[in-house]
N, C-alpha and C. Protein backbone atom coordinates (compact mmCIF):
# COMPACT_ATOMS: atom_id res chain seq x y z
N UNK A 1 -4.63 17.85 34.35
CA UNK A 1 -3.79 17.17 33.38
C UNK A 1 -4.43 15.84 32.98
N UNK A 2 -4.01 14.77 32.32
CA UNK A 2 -4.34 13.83 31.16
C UNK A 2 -4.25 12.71 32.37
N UNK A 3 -5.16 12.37 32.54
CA UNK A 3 -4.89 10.84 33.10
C UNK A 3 -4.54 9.53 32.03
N UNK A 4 -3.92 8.44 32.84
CA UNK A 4 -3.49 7.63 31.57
C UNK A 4 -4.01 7.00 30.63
N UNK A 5 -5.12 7.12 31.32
CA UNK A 5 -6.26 6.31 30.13
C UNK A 5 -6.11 7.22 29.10
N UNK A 6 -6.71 8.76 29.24
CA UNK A 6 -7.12 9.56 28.50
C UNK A 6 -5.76 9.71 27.79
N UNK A 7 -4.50 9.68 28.16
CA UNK A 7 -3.16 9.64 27.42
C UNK A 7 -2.85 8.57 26.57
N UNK A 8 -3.67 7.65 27.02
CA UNK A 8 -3.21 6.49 25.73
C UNK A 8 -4.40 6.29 24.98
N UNK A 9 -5.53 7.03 25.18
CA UNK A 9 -6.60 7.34 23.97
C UNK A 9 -6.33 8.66 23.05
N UNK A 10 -5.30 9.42 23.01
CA UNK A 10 -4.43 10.40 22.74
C UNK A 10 -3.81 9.90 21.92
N UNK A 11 -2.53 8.84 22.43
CA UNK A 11 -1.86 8.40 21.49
C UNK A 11 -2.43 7.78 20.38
N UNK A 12 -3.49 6.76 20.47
CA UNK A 12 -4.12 5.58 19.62
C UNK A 12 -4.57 6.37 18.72
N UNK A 13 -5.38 7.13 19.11
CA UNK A 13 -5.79 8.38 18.47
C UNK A 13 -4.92 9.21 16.99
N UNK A 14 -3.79 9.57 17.83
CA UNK A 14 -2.73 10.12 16.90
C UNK A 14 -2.02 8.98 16.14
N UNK A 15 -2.05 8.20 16.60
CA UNK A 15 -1.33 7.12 15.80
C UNK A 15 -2.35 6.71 14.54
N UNK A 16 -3.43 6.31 14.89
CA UNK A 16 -4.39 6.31 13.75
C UNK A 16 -4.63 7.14 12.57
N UNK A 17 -4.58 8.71 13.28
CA UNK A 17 -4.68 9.83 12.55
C UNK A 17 -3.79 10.12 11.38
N UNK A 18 -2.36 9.43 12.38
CA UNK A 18 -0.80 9.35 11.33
C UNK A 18 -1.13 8.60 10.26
N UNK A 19 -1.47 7.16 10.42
CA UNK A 19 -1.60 6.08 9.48
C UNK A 19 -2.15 6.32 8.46
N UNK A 20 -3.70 7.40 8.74
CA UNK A 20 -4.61 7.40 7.54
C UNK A 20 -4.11 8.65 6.51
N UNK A 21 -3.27 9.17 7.20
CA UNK A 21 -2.94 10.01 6.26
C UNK A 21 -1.61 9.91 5.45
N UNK A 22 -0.71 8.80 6.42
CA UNK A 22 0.26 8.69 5.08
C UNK A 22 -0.26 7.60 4.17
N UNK A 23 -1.12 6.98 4.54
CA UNK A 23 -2.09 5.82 3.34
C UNK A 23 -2.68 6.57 2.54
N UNK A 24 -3.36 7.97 3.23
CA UNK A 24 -4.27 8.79 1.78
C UNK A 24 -2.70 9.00 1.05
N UNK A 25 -1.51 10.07 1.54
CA UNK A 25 -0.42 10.19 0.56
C UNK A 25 -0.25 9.16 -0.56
N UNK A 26 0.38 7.81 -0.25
CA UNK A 26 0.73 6.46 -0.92
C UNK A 26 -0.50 6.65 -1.39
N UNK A 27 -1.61 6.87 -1.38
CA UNK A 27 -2.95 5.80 -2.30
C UNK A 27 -2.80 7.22 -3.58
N UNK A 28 -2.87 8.37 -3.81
CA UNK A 28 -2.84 9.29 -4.32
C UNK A 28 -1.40 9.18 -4.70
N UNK A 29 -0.21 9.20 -4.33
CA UNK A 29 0.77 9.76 -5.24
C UNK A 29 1.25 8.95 -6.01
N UNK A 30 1.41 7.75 -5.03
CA UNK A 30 2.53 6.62 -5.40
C UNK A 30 1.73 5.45 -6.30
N UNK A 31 0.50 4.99 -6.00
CA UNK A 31 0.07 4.12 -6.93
C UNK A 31 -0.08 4.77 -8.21
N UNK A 32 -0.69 6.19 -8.26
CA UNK A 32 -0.84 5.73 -9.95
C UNK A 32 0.54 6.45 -10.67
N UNK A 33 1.37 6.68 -9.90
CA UNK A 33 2.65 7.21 -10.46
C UNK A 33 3.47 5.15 -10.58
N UNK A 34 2.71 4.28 -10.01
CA UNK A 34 3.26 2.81 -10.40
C UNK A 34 2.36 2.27 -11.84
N UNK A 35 1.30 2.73 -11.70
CA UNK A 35 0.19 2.14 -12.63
C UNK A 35 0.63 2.96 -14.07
N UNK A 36 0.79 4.41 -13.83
CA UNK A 36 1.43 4.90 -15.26
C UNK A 36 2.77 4.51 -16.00
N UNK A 37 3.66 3.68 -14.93
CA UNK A 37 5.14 3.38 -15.26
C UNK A 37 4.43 1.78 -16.31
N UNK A 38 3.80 1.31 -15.18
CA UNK A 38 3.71 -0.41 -16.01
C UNK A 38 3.33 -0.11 -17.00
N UNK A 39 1.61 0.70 -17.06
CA UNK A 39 1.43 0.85 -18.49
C UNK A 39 2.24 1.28 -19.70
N UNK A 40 2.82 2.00 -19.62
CA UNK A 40 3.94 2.68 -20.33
C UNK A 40 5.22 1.06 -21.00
N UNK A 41 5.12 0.86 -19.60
CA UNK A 41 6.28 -0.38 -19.71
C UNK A 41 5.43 -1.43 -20.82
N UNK A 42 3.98 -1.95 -20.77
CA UNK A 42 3.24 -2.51 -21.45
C UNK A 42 3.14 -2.07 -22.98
N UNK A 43 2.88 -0.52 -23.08
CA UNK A 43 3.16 0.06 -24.37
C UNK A 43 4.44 -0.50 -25.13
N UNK A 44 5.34 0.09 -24.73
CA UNK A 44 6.59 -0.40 -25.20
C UNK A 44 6.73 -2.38 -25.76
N UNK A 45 6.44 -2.97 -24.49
CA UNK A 45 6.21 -4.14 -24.85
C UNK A 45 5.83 -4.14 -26.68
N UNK A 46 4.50 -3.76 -26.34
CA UNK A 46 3.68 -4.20 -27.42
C UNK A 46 4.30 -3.41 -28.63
N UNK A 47 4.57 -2.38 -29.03
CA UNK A 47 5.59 -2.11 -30.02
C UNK A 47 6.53 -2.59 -30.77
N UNK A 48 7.09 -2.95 -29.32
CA UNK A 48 8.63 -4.07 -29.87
C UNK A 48 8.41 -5.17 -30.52
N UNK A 49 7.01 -6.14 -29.91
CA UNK A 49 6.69 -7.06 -30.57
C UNK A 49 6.25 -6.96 -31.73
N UNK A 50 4.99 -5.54 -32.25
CA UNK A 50 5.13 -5.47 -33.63
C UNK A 50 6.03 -5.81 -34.51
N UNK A 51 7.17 -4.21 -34.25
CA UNK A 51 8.20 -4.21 -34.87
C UNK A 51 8.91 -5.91 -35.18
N UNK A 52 9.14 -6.82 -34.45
CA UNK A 52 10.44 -7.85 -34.57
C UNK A 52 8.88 -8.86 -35.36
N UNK A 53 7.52 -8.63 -35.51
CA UNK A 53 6.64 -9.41 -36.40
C UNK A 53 6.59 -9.11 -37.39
N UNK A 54 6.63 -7.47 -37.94
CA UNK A 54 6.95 -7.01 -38.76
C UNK A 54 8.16 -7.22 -39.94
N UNK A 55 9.52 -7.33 -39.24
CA UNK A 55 10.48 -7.58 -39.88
C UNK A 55 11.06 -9.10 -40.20
């Protein structure tokens, strides 16, 4: 069986393993699903301001 060393180079281990992969998730889903909202939000901006230079 696991001595404790080797059990808490196990955990560190898995804990690391956890981290990098819900950071790959967030870096892939969630940023550019933020980066497409602002831009969008920026579009709009700039429209509106036409429009109210326009009129």
């Amino acid at each position: 069986m696991f001595e404790f060393q080797q059990y808490l180079g196990f955990l560190a281990f898995l804990i690391i393993l956890l981290i990098g992969f819900w950071l790959l998730i967030f870096l892939t889903a969630i940023i550019p699903y933020w980066i497409g909202g602002s831009l969008m939000e920026r579009l709009k901006e700039g429209k509106e301001k036409k429009n109210e230079e326009k009129a």
